[in-house]
N, C-alpha and C. Protein backbone atom coordinates (compact mmCIF):
# COMPACT_ATOMS: atom_id res chain seq x y z
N UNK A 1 45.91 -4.62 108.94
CA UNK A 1 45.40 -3.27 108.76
C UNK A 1 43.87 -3.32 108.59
N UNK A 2 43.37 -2.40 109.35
CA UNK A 2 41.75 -2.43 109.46
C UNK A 2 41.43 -2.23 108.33
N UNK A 3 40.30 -3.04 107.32
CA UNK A 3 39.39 -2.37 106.17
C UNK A 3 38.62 -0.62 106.65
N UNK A 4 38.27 0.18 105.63
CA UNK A 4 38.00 1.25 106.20
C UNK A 4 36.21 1.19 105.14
N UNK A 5 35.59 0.95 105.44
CA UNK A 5 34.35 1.24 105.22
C UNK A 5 34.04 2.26 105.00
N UNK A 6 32.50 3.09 104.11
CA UNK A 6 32.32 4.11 103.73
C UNK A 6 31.96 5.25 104.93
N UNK A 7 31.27 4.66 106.10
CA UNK A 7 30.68 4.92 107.08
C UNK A 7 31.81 5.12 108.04
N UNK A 8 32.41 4.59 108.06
CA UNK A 8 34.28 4.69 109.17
C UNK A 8 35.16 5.99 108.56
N UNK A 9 34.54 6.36 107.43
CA UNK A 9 35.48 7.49 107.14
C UNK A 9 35.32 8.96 107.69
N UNK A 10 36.36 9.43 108.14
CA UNK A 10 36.41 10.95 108.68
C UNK A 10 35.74 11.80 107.11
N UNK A 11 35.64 11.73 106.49
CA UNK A 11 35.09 12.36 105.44
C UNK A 11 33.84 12.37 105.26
N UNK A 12 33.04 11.33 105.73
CA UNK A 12 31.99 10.82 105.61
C UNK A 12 31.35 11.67 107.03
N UNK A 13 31.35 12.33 107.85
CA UNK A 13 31.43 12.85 109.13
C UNK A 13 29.69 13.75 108.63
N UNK A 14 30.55 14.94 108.03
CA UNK A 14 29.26 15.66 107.44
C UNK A 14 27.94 15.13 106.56
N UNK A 15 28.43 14.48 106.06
CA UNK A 15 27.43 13.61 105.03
C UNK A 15 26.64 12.91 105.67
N UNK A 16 26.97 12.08 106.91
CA UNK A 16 26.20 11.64 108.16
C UNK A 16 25.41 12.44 108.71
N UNK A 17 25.66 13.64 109.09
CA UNK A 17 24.95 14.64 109.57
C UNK A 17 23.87 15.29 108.79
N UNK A 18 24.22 15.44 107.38
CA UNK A 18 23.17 15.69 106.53
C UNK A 18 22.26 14.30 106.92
N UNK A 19 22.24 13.57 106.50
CA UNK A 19 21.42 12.55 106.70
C UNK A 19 20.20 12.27 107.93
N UNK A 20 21.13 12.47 108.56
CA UNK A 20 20.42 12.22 109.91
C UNK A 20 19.53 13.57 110.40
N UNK A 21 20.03 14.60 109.38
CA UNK A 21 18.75 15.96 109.59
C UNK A 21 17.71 15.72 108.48
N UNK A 22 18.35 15.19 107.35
CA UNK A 22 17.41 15.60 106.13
C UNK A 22 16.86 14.01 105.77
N UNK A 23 17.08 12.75 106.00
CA UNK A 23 16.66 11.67 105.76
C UNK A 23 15.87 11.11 106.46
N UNK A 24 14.74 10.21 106.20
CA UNK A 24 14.32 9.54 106.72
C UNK A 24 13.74 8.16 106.23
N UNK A 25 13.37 6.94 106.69
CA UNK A 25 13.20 5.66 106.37
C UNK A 25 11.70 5.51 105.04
N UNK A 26 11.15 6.33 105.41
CA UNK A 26 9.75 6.52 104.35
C UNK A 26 10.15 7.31 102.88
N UNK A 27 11.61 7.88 103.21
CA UNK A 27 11.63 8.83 101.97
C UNK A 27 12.39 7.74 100.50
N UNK A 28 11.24 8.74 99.22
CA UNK A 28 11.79 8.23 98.14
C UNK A 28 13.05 9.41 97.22
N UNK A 29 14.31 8.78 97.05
CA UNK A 29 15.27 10.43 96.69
C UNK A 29 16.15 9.76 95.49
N UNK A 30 16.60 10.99 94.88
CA UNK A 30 17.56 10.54 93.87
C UNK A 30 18.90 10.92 94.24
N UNK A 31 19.62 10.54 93.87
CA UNK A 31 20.97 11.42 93.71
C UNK A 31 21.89 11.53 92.18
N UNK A 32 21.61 12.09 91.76
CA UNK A 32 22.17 12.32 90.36
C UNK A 32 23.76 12.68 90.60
N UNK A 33 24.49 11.43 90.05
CA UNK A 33 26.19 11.48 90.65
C UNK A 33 26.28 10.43 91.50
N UNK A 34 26.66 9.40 91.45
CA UNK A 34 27.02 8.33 92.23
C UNK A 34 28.36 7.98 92.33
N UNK A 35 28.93 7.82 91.40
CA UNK A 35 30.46 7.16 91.10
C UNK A 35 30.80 5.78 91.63
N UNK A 36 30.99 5.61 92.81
CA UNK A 36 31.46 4.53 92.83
C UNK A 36 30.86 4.18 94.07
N UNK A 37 29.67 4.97 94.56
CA UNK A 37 28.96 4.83 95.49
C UNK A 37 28.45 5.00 96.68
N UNK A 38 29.94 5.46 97.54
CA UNK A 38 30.26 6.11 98.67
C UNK A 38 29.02 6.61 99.11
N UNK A 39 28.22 7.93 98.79
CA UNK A 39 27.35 8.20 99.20
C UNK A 39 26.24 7.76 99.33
N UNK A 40 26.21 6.75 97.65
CA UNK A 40 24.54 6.49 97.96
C UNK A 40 24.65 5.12 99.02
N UNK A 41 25.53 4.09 99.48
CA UNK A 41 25.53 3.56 100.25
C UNK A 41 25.39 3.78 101.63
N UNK A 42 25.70 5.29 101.93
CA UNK A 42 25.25 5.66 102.98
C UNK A 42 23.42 5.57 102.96
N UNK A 43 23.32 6.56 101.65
CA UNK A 43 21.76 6.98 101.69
C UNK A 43 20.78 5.75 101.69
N UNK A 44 21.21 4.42 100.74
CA UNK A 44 20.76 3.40 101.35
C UNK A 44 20.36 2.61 102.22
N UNK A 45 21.19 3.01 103.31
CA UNK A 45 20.55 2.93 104.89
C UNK A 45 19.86 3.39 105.75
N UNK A 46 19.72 4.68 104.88
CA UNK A 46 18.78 5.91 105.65
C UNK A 46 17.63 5.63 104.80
N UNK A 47 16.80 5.12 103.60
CA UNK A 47 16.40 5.80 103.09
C UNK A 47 15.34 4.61 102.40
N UNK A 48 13.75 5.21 102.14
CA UNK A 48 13.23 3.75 101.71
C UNK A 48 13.77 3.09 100.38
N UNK A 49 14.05 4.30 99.20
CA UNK A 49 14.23 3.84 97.52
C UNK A 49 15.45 5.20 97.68
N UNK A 50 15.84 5.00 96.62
CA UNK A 50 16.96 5.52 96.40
C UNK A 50 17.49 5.23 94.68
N UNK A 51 17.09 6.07 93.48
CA UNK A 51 17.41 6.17 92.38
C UNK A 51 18.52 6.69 92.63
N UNK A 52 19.67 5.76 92.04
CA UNK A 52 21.06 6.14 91.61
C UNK A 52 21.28 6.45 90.70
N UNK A 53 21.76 7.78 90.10
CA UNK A 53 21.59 7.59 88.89
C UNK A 53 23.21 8.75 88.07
N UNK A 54 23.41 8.25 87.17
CA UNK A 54 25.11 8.27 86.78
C UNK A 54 25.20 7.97 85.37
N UNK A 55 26.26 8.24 84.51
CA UNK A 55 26.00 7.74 83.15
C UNK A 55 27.48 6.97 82.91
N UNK A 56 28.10 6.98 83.88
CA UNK A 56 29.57 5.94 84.20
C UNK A 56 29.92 5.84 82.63
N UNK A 57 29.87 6.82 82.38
CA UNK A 57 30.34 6.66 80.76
C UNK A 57 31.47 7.57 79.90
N UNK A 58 32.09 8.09 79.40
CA UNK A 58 32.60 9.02 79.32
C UNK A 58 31.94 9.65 77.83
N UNK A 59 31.34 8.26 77.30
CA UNK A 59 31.18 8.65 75.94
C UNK A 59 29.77 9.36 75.83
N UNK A 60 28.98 9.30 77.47
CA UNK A 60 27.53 10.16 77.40
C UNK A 60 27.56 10.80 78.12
N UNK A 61 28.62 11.51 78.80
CA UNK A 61 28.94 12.51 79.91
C UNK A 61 29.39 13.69 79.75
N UNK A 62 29.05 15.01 80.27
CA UNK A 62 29.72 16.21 79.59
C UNK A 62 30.99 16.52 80.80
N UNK A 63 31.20 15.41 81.18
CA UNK A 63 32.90 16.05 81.70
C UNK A 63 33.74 15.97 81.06
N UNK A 64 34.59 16.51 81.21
CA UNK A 64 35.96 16.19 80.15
C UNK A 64 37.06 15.33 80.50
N UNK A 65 37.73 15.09 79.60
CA UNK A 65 38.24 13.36 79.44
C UNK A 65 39.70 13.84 80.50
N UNK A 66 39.15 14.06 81.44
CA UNK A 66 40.60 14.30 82.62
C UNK A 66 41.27 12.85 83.24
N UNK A 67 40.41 11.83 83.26
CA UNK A 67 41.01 10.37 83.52
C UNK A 67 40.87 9.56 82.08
N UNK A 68 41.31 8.44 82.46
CA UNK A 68 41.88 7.19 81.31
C UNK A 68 40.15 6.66 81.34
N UNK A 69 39.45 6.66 80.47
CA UNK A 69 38.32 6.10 80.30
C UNK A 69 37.93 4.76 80.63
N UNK A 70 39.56 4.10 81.05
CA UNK A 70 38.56 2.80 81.71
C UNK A 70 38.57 2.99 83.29
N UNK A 71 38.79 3.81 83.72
CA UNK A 71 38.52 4.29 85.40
C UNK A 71 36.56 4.44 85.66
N UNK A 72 36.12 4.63 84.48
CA UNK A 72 34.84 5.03 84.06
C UNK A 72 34.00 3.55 84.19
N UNK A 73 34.73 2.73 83.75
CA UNK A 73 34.07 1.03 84.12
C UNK A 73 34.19 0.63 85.04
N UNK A 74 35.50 0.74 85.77
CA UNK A 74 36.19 0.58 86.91
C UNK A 74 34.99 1.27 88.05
N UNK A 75 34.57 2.58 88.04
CA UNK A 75 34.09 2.68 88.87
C UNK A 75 32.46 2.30 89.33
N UNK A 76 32.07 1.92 87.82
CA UNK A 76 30.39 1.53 87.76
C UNK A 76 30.69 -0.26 88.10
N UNK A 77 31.49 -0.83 88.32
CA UNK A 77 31.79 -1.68 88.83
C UNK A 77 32.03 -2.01 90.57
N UNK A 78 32.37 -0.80 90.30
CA UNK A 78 32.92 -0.80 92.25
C UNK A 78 31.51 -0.24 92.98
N UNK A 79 30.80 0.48 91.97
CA UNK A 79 29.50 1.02 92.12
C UNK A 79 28.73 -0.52 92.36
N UNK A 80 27.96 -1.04 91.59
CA UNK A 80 27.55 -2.21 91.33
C UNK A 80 27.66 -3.65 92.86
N UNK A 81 29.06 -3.54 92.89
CA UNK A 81 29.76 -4.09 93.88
C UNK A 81 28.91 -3.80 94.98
N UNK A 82 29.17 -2.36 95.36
CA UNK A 82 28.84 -1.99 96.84
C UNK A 82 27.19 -2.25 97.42
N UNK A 83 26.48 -2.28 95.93
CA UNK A 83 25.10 -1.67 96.09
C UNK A 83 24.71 -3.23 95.78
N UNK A 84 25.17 -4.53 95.77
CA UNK A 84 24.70 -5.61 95.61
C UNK A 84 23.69 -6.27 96.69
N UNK A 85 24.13 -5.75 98.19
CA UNK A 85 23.22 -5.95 99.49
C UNK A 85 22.14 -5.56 99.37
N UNK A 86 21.95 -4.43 98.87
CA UNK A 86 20.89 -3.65 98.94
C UNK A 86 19.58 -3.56 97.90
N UNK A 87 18.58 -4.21 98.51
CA UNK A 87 17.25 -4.19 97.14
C UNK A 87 16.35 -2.67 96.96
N UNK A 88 16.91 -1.50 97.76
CA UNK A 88 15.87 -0.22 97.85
C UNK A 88 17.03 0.35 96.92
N UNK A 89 18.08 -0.01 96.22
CA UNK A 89 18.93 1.01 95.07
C UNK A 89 18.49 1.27 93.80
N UNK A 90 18.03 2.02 93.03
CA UNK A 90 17.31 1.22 92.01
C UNK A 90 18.42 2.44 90.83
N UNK A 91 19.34 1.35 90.11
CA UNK A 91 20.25 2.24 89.13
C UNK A 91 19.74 2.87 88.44
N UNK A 92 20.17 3.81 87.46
CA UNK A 92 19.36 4.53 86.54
C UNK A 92 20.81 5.04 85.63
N UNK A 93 21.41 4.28 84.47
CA UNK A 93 22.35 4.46 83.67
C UNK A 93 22.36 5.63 82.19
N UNK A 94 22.30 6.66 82.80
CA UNK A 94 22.19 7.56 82.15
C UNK A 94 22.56 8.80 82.65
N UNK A 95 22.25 10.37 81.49
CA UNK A 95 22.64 11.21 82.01
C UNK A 95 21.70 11.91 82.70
N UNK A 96 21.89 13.08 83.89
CA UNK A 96 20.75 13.51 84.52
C UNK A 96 19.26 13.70 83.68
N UNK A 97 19.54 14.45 82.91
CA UNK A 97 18.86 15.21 81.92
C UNK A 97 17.64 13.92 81.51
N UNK A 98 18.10 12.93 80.79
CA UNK A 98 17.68 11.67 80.37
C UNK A 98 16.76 11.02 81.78
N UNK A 99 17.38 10.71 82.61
CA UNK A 99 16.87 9.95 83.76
C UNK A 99 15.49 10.70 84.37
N UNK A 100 15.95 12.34 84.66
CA UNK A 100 14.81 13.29 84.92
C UNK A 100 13.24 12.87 84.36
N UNK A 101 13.41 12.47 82.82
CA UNK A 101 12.11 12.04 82.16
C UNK A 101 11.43 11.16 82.83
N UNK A 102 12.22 10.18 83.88
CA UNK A 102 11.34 8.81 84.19
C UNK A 102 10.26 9.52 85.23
N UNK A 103 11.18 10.64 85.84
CA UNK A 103 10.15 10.95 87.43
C UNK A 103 9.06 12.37 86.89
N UNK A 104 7.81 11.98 87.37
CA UNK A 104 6.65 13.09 87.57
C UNK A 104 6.91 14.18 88.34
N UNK A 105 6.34 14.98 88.43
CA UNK A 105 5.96 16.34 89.24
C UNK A 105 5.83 16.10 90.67
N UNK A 106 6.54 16.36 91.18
CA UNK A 106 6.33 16.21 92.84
C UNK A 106 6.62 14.65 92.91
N UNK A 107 7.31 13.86 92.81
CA UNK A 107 7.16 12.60 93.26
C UNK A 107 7.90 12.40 93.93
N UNK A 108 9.65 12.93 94.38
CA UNK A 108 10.10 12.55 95.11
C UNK A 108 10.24 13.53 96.74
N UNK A 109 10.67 12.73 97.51
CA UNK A 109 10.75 13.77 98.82
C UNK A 109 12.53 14.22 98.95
N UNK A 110 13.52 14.15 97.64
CA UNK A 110 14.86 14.63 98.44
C UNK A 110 15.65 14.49 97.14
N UNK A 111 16.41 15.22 96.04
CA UNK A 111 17.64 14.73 95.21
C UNK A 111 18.76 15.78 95.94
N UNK A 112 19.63 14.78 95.73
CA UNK A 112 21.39 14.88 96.13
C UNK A 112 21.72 15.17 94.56
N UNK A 113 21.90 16.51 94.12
CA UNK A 113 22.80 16.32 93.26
C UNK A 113 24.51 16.58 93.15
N UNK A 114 24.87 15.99 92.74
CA UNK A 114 26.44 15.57 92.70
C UNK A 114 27.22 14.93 91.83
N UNK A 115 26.81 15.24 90.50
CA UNK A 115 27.11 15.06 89.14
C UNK A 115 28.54 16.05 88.66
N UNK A 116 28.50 16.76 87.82
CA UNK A 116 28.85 17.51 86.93
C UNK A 116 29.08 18.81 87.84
N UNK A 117 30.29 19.29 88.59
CA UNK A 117 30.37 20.59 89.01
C UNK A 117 30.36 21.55 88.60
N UNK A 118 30.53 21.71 86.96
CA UNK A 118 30.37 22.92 86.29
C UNK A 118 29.30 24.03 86.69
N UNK A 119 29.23 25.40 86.82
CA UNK A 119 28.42 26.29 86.95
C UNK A 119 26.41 26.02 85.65
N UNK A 120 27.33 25.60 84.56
CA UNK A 120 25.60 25.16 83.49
C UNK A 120 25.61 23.99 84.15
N UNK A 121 26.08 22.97 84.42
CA UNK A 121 25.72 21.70 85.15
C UNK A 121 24.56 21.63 85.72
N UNK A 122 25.28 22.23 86.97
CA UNK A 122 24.76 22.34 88.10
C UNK A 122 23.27 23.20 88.15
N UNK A 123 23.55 24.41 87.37
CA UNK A 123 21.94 24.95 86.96
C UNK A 123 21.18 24.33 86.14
N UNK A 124 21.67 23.61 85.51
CA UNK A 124 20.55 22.79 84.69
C UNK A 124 20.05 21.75 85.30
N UNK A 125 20.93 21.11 86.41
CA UNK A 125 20.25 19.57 87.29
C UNK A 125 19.21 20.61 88.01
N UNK A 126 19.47 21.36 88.50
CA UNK A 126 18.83 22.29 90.09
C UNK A 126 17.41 22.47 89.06
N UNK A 127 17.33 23.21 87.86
CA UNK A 127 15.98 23.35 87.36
C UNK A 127 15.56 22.18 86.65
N UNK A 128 15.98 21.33 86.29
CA UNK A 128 15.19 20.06 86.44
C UNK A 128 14.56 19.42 87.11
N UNK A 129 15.46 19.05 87.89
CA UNK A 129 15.34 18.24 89.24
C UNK A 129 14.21 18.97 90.29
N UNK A 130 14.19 20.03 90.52
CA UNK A 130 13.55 20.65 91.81
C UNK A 130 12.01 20.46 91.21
N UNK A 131 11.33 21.15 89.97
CA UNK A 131 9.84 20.11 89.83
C UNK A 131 9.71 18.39 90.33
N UNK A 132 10.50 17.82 90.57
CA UNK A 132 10.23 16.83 90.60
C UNK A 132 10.14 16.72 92.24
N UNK A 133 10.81 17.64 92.85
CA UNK A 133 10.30 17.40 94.47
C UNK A 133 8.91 18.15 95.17
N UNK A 134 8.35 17.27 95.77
CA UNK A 134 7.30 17.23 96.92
C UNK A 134 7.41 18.62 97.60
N UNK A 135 6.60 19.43 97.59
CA UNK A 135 6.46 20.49 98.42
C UNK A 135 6.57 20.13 100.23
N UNK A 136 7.67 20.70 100.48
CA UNK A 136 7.93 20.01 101.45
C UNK A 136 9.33 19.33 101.52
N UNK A 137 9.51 18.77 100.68
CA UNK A 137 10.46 18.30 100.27
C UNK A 137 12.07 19.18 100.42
N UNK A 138 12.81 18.27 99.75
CA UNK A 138 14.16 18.80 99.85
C UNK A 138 15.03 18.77 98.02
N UNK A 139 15.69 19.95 97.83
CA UNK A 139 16.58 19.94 96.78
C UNK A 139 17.73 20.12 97.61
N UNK A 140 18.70 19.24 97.10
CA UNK A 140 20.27 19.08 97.87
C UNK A 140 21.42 18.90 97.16
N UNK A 141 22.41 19.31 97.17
CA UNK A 141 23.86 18.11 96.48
C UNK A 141 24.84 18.97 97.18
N UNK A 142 25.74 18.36 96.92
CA UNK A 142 27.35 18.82 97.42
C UNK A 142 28.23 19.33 96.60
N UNK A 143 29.51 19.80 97.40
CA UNK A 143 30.00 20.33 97.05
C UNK A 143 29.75 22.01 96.73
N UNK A 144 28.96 22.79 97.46
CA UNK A 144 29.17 24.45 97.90
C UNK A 144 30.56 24.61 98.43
N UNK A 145 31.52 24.85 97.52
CA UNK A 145 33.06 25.09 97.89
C UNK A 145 33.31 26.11 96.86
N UNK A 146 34.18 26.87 97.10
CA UNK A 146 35.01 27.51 96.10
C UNK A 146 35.99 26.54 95.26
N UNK A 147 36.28 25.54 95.80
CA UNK A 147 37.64 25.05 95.57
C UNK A 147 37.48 24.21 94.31
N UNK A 148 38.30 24.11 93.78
CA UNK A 148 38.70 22.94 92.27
C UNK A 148 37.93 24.58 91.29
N UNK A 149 37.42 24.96 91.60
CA UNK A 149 36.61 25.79 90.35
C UNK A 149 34.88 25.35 90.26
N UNK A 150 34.67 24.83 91.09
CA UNK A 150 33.10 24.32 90.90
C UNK A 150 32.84 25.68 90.68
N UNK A 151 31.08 25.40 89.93
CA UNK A 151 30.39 26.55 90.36
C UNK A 151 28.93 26.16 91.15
N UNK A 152 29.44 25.14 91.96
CA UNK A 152 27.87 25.04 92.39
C UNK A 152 27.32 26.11 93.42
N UNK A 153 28.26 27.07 93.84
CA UNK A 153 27.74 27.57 94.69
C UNK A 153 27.06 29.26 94.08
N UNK A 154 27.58 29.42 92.79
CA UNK A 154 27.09 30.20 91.69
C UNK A 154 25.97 29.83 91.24
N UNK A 155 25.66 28.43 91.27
CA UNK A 155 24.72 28.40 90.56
C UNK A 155 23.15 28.11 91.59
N UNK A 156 23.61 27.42 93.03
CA UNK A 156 22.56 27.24 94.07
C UNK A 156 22.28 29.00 94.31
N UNK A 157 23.22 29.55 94.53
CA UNK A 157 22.60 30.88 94.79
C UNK A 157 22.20 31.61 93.77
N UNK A 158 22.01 31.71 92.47
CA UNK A 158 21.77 32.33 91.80
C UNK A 158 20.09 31.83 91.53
N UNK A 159 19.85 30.23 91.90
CA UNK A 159 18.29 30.06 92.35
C UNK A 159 17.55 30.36 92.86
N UNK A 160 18.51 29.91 94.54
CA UNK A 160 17.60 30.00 95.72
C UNK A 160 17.94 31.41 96.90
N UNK A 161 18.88 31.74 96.13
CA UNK A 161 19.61 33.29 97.41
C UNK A 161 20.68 32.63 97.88
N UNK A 162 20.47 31.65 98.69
CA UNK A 162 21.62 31.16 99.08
C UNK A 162 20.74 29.97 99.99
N UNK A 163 21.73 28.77 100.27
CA UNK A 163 20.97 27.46 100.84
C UNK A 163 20.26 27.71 102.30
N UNK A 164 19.47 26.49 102.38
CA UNK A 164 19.09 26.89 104.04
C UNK A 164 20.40 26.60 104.81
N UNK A 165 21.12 25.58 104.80
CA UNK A 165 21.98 24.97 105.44
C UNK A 165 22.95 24.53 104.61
N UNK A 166 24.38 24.30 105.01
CA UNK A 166 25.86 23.93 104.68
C UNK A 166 25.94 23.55 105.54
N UNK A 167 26.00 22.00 105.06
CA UNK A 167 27.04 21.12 106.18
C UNK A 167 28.12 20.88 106.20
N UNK A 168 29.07 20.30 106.89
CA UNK A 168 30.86 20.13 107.17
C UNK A 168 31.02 19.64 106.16
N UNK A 169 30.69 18.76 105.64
CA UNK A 169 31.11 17.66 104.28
C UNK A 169 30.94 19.09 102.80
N UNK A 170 30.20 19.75 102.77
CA UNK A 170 30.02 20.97 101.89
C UNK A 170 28.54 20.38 101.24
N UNK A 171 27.60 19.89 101.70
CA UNK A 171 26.61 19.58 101.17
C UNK A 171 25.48 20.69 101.38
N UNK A 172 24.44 20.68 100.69
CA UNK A 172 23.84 21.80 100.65
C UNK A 172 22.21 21.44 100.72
N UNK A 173 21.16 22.42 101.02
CA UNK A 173 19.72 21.79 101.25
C UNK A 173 18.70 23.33 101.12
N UNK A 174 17.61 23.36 100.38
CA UNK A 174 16.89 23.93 100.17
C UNK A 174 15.57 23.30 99.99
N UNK A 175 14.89 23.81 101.09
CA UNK A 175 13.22 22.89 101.61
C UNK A 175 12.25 23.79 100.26
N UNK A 176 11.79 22.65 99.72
CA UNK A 176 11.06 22.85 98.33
C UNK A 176 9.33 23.73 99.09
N UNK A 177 9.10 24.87 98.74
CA UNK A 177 7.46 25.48 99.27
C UNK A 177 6.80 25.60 98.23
């Protein structure tokens, strides 16, 4: 039976496509939400640096305890694992909020956020995070769905009106002016 790689996956379809509109080899981006890596291993290939950043913790995380807390090691492990090839990953073990402090005003050109789906989550990464991008730049993450109960799409539009673009995967993008 064939191994199925992150990049071989039909799921991975849209997320490719984001990429290949919104990435490029010079750019520096975060993605706040990693898990176990899937994405940022994509973005790793697209991308010059790439802050991963996650708090793989349950005991510094505001989700609620819906899995067995060692799935939480389990996956900063499988995280770890994937991202061992790669020297442009640079981890960042903490919660958004926390990690936000390391980066200046305008410094990056792109964050993926994809943390915490809650409706305050999600508005609190989006007004953090977006000072920190490059005019010009890009604010992004996934998951604009109705489904499970997110509210990210309550909370991207209640910023920006509504995104420039939705891609197939449900990822989302608003060019920073």
């Amino acid at each position: 039976m064939k191994q199925l790689r992150p990049h071989d996956s039909v799921l991975f379809t849209g997320l490719q496509d984001f990429i290949k509109e919104c990435c490029h080899r010079d750019m520096v981006m975060a993605e706040i939400g990693c898990w176990i890596g899937e994405s940022t291993f994509l973005f790793a290939n697209a991308v010059k640096v790439i802050y991963a950043i996650d708090a793989w913790d349950v005991n510094i995380s505001n989700e609620p305890v819906l899995l067995d807390s060692n799935l939480f090691g389990v996956a900063e492990t499988v995280f770890d694992y994937k991202m061992m090839k790669f020297d442009n990953v640079v981890k960042i073990k903490d919660t958004s909020i926390v990690a936000s402090r390391v980066f200046g005003y305008q410094t990056l050109d792109l964050v993926y956020i994809d943390a915490n789906h809650d409706y305050q989550s999600v508005l609190n990464d989006i007004r953090i995070w977006a000072p920190k991008v490059k005019i010009g730049g890009l604010i992004t993450g996934h998951d604009y769905t109705h489904e499970n109960g997110y509210g990210v799409i309550q909370a991207v539009d209640e910023v920006f009106g509504k995104p420039d673009k939705v891609f197939e995967d449900t990822s989302w993008s608003v060019r920073v002016i």
